[in-house]
Protein backbone atom coordinates (compact mmCIF):
# COMPACT_ATOMS: atom_id res chain seq x y z
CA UNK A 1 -22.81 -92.97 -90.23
CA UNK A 2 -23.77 -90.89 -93.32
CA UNK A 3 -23.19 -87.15 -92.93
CA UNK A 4 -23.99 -85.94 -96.44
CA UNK A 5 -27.41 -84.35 -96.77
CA UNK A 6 -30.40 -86.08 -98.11
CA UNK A 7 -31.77 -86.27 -101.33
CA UNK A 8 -33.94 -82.84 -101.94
CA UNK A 9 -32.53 -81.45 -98.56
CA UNK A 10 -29.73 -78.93 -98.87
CA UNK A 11 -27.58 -76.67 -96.56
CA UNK A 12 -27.26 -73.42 -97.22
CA UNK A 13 -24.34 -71.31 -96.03
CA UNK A 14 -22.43 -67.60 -96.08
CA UNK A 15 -23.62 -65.76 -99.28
CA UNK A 16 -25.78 -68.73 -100.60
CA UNK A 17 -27.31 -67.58 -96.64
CA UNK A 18 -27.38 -64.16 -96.98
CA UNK A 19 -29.29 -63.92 -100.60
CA UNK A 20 -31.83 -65.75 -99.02
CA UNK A 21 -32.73 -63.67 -95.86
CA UNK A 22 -32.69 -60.60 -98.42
CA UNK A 23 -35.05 -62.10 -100.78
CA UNK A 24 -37.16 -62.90 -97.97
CA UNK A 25 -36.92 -59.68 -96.07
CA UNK A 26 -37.55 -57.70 -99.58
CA UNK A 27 -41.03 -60.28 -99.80
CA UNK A 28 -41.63 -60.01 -95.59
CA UNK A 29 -41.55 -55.64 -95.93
CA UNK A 30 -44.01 -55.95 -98.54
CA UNK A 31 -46.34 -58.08 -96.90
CA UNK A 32 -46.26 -56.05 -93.71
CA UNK A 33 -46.73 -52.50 -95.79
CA UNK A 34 -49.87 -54.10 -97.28
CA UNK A 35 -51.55 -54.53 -94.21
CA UNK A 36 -50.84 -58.46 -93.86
CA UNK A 37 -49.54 -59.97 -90.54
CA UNK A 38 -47.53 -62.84 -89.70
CA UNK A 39 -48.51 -66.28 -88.46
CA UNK A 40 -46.91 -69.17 -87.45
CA UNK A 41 -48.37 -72.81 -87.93
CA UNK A 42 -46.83 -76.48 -87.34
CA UNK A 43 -44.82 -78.18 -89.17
CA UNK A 44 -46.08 -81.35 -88.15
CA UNK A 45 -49.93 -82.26 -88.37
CA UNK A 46 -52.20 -84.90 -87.60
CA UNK A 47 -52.00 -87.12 -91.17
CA UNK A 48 -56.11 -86.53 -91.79
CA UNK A 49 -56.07 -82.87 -91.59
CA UNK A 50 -52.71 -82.66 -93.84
CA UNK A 51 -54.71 -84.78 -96.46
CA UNK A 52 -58.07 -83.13 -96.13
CA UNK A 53 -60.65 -84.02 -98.51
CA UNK A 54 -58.64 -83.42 -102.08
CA UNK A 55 -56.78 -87.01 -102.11
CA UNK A 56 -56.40 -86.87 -105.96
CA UNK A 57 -54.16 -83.69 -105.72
CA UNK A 58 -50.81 -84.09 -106.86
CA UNK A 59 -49.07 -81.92 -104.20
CA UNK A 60 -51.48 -84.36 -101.49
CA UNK A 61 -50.33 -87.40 -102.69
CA UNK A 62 -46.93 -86.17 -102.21
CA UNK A 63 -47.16 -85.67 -98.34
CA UNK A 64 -44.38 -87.09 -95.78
CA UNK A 65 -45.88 -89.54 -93.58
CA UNK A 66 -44.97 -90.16 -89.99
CA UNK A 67 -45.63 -91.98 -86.47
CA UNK A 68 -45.33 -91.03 -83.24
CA UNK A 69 -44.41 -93.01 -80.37
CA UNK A 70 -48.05 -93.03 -79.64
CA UNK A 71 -48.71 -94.64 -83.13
CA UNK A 72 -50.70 -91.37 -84.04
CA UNK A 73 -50.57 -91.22 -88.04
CA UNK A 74 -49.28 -87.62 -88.61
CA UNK A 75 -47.51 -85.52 -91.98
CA UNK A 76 -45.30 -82.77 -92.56
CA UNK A 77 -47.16 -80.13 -94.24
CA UNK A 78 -47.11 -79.55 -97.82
CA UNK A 79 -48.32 -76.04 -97.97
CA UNK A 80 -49.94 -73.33 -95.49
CA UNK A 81 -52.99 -73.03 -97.35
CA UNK A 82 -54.63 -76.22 -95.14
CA UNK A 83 -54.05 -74.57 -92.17
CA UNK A 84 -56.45 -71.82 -92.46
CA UNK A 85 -59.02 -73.83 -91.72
CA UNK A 86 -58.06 -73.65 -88.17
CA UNK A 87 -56.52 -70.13 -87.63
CA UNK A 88 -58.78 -67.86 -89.47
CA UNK A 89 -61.26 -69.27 -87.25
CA UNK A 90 -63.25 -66.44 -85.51
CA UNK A 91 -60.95 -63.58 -86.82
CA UNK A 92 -62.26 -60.55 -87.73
CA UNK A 93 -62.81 -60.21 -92.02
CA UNK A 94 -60.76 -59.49 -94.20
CA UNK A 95 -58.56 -61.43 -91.76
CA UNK A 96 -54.92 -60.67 -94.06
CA UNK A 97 -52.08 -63.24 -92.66
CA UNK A 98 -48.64 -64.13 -94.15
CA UNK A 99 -46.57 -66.91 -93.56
CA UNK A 100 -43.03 -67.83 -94.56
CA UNK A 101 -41.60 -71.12 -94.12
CA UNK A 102 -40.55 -74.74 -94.78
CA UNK A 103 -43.21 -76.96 -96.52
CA UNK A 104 -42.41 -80.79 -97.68
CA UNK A 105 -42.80 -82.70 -100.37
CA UNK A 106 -42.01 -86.25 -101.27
CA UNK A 107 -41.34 -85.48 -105.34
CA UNK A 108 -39.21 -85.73 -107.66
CA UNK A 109 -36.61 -82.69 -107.33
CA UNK A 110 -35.17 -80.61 -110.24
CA UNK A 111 -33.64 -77.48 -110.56
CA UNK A 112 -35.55 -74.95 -108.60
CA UNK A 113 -37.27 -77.55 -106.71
CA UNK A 114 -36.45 -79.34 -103.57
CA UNK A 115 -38.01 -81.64 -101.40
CA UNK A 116 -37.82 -79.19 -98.12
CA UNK A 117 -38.51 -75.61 -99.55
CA UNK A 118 -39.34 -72.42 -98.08
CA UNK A 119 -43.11 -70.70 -99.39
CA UNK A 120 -44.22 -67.10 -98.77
CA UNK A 121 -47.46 -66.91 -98.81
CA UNK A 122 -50.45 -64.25 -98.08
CA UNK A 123 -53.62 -64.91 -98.20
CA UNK A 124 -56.95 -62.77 -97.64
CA UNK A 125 -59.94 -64.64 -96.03
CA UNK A 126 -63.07 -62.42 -97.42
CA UNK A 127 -61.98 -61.07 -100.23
CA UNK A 128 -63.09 -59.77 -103.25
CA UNK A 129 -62.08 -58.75 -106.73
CA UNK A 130 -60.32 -55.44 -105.23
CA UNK A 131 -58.24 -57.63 -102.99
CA UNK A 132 -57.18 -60.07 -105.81
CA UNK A 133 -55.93 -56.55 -107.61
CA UNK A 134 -54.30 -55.63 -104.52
CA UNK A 135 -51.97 -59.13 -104.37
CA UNK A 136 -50.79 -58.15 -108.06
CA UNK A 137 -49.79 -54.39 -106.85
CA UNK A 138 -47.53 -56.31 -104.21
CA UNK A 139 -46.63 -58.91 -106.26
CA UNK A 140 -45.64 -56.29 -109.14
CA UNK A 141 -43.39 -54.35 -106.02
CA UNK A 142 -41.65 -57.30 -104.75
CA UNK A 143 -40.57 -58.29 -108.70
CA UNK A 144 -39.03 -54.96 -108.89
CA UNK A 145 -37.34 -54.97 -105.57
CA UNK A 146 -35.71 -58.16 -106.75
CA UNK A 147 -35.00 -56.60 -110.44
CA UNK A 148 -36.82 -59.51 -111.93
CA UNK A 149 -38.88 -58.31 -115.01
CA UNK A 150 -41.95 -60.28 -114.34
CA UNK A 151 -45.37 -60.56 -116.08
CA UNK A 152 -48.69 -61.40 -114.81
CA UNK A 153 -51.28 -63.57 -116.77
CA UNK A 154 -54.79 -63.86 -115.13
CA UNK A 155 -57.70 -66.24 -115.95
CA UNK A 156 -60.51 -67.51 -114.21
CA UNK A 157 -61.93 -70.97 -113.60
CA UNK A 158 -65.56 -69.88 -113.39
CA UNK A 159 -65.16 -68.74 -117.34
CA UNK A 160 -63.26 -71.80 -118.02
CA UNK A 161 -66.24 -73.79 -116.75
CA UNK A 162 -69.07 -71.88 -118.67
CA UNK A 163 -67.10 -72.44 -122.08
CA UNK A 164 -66.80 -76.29 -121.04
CA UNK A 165 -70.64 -76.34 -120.33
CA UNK A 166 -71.57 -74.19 -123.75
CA UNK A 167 -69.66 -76.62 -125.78
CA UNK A 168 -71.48 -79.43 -123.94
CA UNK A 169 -68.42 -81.08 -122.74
CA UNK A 170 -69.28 -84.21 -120.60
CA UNK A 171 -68.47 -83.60 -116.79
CA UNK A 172 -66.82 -86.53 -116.02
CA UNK A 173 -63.81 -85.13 -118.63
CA UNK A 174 -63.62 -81.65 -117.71
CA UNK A 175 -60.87 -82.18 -115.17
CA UNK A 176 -58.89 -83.85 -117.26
CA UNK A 177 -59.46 -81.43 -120.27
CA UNK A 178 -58.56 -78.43 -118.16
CA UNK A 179 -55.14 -80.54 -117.42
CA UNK A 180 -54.76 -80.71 -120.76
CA UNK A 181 -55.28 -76.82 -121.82
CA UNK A 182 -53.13 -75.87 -118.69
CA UNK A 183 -50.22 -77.42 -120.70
CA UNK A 184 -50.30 -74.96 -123.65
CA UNK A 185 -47.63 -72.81 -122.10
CA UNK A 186 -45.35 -75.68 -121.90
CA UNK A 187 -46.24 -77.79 -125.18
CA UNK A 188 -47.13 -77.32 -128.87
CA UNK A 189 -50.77 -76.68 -130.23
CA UNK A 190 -49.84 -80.14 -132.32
CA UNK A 191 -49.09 -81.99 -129.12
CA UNK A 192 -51.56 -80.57 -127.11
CA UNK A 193 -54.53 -81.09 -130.35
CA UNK A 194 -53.34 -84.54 -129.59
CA UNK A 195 -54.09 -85.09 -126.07
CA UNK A 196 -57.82 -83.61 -126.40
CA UNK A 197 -58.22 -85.87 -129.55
CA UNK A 198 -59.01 -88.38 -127.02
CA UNK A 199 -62.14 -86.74 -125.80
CA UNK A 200 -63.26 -85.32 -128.75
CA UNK A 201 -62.58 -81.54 -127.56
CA UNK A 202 -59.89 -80.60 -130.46
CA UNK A 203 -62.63 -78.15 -131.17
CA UNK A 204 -61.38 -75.98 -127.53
CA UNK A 205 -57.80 -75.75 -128.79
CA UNK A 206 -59.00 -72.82 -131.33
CA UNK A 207 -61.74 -71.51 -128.69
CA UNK A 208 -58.85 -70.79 -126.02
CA UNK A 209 -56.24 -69.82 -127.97
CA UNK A 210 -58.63 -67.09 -129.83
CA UNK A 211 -58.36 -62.94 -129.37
CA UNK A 212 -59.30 -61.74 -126.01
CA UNK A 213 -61.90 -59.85 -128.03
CA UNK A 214 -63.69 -63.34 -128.82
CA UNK A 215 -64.21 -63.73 -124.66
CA UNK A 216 -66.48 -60.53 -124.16
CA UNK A 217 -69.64 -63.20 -125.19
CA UNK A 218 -68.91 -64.87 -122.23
CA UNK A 219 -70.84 -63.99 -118.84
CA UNK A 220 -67.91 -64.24 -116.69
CA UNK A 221 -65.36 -63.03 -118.72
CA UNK A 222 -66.45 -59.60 -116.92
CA UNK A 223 -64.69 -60.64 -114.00
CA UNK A 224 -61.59 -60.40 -116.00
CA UNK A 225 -62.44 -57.18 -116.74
CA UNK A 226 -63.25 -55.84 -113.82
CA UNK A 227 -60.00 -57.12 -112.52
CA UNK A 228 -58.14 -55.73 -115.24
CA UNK A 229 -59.63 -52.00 -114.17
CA UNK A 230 -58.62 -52.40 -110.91
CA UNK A 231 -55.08 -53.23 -111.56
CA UNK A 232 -54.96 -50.59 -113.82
CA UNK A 233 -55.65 -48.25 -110.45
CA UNK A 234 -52.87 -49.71 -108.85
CA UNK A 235 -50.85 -49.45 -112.19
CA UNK A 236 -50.45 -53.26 -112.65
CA UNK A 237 -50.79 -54.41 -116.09
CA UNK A 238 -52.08 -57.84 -116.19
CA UNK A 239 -52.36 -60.16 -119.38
CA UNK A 240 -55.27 -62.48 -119.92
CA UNK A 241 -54.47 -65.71 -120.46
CA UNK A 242 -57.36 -68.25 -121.58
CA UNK A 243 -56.36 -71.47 -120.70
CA UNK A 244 -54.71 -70.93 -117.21
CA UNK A 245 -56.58 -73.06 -114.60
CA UNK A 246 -53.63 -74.32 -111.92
CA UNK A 247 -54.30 -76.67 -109.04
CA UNK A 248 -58.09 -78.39 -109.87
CA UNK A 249 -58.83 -78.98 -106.45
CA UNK A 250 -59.61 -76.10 -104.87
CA UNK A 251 -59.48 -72.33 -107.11
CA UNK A 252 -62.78 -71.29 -108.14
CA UNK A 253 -62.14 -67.99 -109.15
CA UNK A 254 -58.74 -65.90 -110.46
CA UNK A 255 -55.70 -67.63 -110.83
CA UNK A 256 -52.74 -65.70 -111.84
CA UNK A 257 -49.23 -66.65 -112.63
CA UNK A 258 -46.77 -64.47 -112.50
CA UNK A 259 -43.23 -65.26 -115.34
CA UNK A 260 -39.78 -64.39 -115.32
CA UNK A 261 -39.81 -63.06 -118.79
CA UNK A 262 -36.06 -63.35 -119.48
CA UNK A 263 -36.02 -67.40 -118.02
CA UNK A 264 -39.87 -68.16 -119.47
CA UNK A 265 -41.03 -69.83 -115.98
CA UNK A 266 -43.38 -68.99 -113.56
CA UNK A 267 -42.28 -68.22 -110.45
CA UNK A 268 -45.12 -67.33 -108.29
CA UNK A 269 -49.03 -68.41 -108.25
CA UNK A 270 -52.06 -68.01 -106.77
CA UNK A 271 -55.91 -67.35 -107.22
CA UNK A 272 -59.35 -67.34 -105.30
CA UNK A 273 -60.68 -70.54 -103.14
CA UNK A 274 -62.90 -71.08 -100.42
CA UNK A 275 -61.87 -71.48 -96.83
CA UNK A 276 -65.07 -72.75 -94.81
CA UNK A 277 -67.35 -71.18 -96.72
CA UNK A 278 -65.46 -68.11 -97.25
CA UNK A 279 -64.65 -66.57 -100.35
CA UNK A 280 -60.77 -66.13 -100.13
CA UNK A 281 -57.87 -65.12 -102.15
CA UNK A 282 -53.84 -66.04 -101.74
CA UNK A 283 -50.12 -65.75 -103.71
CA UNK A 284 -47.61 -67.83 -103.08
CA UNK A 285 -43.74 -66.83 -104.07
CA UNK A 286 -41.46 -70.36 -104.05
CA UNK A 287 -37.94 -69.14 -102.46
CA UNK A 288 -35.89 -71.71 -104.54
CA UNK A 289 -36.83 -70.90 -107.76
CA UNK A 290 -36.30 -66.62 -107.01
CA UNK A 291 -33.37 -68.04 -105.41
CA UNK A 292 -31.60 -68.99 -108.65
């Protein structure tokens, strides 16, 4: 009988223990001073709901599989974000919850990422612009509680989009194209030149690494505005940044990353989707990578 752990599971123990109930009790006194309160969903799920309707996301296609006795097809789940669909049912607006937790993923693991992991997330279902603003206030609180000098870069997919449809990109490769300018924070202008060279978009690489100055033109670029002037209440300073578009299948709105300046990594996401209907907003810190 094997004893050892397996692969992307670890145990945790004394002060390996202890730094992680204070990170998480620095991120859970936040969430409760902003007016958020706690929920608690399963971990297991019937395999349908788990999957949902976005079967070509990555983090989807990654979901633990299981049977019951009763040969019901069923799934750890992979996030919390799914499972608002049920419990913000028939709560009052803005309905503010947070959760903190283990979510699952069948990946490949590397530093910083496991295949059990604990997320904190809170999410706002209603929301608008002046709740977005408030998740960076926390956000920017909880970075300083930790001592992590952090940065925030916003964007927003609805300006991505109009740029796409102004330079008459075909539909059927804006997903991928949007793939491709989300990797400009991780690869070279050259290599990423190359990659849109294949759909004939080279001509994008200049438009969204321009001055912020050149994005005034566009009609919703005054939603990054207006952002930016009401994080500037709160006293968050927030840095636009063009070609940020995270997951595909579901943000329609903000997205925001927030970086560990001194390591160059983002360690916590999040941006504006719909949950039935309803405009929403949510942020999402990863334990394992504040962890290290």
């Amino acid at each position: 009988m094997k004893s050892e752990t397996v692969k992307g599971f670890e145990d945790f123990l004394g002060q390996d223990a202890k730094k992680r109930e204070e990170i998480t009790n620095i991120i859970r006194n936040q969430f409760n001073l902003f007016g958020f309160e706690p929920a608690e969903t399963p971990i297991i799920e019937n395999e349908d709901f788990v999957r949902g309707k976005n079967q070509n996301d990555q983090a989807v296609r990654d979901v633990f599989s299981l049977e019951d006795r009763g040969k019901r097809k069923l799934a750890l789940r992979f996030e919390f974000t799914f499972q608002l669909k049920r419990i913000a049912k028939n709560q009052k607006l803005p309905y503010k919850r947070y959760q903190i937790g283990y979510v699952f993923r069948d990946e490949p693991i590397k530093k910083g990422r496991l295949r059990q992991f604990v997320q904190c997330d809170a999410d706002i279902i209603g929301s608008s612009l002046k709740e977005e603003a408030e998740l960076m206030a926390m956000a920017k609180n909880i970075y300083i509680e930790l001592k992590i000098p952090a940065k925030i870069y916003v964007n927003n997919r609805k300006l991505i989009n109009e740029i796409l449809e102004v330079e008459k990109i075909p539909e059927k490769n804006r997903e991928q194209i949007i793939r491709e300018l989300d990797k400009l924070d991780k690869l070279s202008k050259e290599e990423v030149a190359k990659n849109l060279k294949e759909f004939n978009a080279e001509k994008l690489l200049d438009i969204f690494t321009d001055k912020e100055k050149t994005f005034e033109k566009y009609k919703f670029y005054d939603e990054i505005k207006k952002l930016k002037n009401l994080c500037a209440i709160y006293g968050v300073q927030v840095e636009f940044r063009p070609f940020l578009a995270r997951g595909l299948s579901y943000y329609n709105g903000t997205v925001f990353e927030i970086w560990a300046e001194e390591l160059g990594v983002a360690l916590t996401g999040g941006g504006s989707y719909l949950v039935d209907g309803i405009q929403s907003t949510g942020i999402s810190f990863g334990l394992e990578p504040l962890f290290l």
